[in-house]
C-alpha atoms as a PDB file:
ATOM      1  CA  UNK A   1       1.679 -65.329  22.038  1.00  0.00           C
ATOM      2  CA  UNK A   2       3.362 -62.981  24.608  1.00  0.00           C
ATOM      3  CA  UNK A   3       2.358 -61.642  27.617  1.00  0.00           C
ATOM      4  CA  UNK A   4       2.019 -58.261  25.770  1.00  0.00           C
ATOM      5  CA  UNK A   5      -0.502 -60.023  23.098  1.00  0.00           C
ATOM      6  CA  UNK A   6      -2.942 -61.501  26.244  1.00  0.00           C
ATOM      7  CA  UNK A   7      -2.810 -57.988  27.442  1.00  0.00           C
ATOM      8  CA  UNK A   8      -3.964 -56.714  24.348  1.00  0.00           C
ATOM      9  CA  UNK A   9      -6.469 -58.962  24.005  1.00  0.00           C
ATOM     10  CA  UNK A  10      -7.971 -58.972  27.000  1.00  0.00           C
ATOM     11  CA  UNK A  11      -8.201 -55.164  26.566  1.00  0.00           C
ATOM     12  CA  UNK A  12      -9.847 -55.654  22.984  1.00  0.00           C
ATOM     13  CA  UNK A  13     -12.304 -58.296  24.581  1.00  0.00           C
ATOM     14  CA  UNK A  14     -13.222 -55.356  27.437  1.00  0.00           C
ATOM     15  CA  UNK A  15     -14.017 -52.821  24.915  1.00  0.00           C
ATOM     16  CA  UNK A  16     -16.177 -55.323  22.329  1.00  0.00           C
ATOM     17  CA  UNK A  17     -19.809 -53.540  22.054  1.00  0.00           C
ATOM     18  CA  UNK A  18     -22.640 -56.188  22.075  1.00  0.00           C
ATOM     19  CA  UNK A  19     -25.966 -55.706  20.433  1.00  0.00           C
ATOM     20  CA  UNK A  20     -28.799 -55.628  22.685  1.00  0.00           C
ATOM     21  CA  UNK A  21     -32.630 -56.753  21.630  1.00  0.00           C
ATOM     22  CA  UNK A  22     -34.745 -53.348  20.760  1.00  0.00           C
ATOM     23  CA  UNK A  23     -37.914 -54.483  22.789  1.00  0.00           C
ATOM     24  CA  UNK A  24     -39.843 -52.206  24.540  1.00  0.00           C
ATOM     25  CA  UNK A  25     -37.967 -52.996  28.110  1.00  0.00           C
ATOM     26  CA  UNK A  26     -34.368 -52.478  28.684  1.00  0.00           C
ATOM     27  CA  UNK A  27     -33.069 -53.820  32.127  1.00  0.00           C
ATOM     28  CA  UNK A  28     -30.104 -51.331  32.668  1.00  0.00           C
ATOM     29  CA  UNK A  29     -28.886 -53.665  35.318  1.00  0.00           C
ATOM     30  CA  UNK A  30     -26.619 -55.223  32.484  1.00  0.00           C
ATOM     31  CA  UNK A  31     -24.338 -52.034  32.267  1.00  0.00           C
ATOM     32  CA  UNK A  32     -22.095 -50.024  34.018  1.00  0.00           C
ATOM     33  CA  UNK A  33     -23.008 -46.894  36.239  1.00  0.00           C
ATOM     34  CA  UNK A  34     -21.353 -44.519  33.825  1.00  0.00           C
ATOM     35  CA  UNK A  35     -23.091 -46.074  30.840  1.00  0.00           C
ATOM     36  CA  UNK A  36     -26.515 -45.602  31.836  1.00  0.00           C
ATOM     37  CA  UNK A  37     -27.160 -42.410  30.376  1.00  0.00           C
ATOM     38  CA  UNK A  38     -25.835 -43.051  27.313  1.00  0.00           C
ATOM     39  CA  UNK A  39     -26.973 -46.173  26.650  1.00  0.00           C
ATOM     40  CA  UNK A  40     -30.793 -45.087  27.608  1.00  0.00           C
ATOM     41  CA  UNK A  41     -29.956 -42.160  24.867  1.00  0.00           C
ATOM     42  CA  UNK A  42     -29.397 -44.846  22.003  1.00  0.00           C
ATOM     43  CA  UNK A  43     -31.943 -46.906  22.978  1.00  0.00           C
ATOM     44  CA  UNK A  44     -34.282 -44.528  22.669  1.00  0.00           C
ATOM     45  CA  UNK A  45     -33.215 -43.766  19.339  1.00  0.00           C
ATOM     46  CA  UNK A  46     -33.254 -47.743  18.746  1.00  0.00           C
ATOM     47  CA  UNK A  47     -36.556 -48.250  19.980  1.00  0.00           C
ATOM     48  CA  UNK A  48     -38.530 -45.187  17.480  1.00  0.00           C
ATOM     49  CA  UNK A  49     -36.454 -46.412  14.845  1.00  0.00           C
ATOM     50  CA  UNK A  50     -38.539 -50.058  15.491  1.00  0.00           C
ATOM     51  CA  UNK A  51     -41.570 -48.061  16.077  1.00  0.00           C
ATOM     52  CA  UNK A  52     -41.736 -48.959  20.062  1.00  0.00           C
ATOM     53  CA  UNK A  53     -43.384 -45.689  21.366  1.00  0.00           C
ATOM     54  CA  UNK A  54     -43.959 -46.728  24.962  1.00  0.00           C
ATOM     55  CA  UNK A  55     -40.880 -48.306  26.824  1.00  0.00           C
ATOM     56  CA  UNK A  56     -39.973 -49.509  30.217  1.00  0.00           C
ATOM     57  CA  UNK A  57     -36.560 -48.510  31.912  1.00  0.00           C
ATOM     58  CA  UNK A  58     -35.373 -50.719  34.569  1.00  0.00           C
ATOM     59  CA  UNK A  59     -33.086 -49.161  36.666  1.00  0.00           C
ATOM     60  CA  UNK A  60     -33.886 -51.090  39.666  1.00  0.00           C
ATOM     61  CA  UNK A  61     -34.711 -49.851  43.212  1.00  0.00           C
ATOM     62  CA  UNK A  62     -31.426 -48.986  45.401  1.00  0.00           C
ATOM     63  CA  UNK A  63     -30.330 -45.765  46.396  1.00  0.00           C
ATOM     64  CA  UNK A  64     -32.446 -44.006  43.162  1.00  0.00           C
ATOM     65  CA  UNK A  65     -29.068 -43.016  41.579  1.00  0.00           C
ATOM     66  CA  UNK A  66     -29.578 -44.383  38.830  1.00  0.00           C
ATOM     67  CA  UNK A  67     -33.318 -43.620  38.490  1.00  0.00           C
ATOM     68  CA  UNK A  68     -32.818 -40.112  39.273  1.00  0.00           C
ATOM     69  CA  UNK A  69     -30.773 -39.843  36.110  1.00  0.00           C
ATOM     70  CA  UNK A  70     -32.693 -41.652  33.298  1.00  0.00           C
ATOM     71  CA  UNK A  71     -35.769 -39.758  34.935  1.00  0.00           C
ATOM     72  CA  UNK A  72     -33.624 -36.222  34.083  1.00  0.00           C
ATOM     73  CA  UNK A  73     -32.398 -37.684  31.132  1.00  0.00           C
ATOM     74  CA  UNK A  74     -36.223 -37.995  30.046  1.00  0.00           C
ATOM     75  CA  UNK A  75     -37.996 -34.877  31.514  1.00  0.00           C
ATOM     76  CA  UNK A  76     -35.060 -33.005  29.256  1.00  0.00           C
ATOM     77  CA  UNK A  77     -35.367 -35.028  25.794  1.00  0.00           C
ATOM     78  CA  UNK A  78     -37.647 -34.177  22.974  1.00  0.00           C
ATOM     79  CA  UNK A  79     -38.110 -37.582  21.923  1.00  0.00           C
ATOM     80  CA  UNK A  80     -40.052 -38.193  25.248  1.00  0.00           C
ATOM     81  CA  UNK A  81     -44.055 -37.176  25.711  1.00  0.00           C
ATOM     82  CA  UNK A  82     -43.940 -38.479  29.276  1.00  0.00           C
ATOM     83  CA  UNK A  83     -43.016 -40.658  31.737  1.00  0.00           C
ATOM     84  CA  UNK A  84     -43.810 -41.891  34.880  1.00  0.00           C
ATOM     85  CA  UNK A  85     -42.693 -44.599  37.648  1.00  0.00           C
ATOM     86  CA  UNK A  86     -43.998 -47.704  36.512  1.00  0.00           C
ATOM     87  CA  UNK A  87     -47.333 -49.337  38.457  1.00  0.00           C
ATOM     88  CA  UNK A  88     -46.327 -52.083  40.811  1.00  0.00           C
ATOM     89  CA  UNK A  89     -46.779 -55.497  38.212  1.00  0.00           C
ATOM     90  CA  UNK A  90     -44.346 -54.089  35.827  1.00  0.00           C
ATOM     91  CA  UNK A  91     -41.360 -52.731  38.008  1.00  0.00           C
ATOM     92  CA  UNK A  92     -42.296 -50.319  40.803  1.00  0.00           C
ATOM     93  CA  UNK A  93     -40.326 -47.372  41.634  1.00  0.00           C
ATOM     94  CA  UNK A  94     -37.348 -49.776  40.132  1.00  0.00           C
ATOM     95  CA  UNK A  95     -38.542 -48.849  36.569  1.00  0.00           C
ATOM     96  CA  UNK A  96     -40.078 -45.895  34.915  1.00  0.00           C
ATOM     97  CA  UNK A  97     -42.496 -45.815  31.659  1.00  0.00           C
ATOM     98  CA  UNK A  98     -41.809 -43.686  28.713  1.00  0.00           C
ATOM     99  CA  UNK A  99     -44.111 -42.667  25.928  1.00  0.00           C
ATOM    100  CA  UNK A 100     -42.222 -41.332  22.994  1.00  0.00           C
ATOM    101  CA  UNK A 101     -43.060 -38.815  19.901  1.00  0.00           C
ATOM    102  CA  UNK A 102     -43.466 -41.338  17.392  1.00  0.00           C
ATOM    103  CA  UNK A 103     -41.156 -40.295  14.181  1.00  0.00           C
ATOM    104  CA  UNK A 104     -42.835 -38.008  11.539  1.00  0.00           C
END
């Protein structure tokens, strides 16, 4: 194996997508900054598909970056009846609560 073939495969390994658990929390701490809002988008998805109608986001505390943008991400999606920052035992203002339109 040549250097060229590590170099591929370390850039294979970088871009492998792993499954993650539909429960009704997803810690976002587990993904990139630029992946956020995406990944929040197909989780959603993921989580009506399972039936999960209320869901915790946990963006964690910080700056509010990130929670600033699942928060818009929500207030604008269809799939969402409303949301709110979670109560202290389940996250703080480092998560936010989401009640979904459960599928017709």
């Amino acid at each position: 194996m040549g250097k060229d073939d590590d170099e591929q495969g370390q850039e294979e390994t970088a871009e492998e997508l792993f499954e993650v658990p539909i429960e009704d929390v997803l810690d976002l701490h587990h993904f990139r900054p630029s992946e956020i809002l995406e990944v929040v988008d197909a989780y959603l998805d993921a989580a009506l598909e399972k039936g999960i109608t209320e869901v915790r986001l946990i963006h964690g505390r910080g700056k509010g970056v990130q929670r600033k943008g699942v928060q818009k991400l929500l207030a604008g999606d269809s799939r969402v009846l409303r949301f709110e920052e979670a109560p202290p035992g389940r996250g703080g203002w480092g998560a936010t609560l989401a009640w979904l339109r459960p599928p017709e």
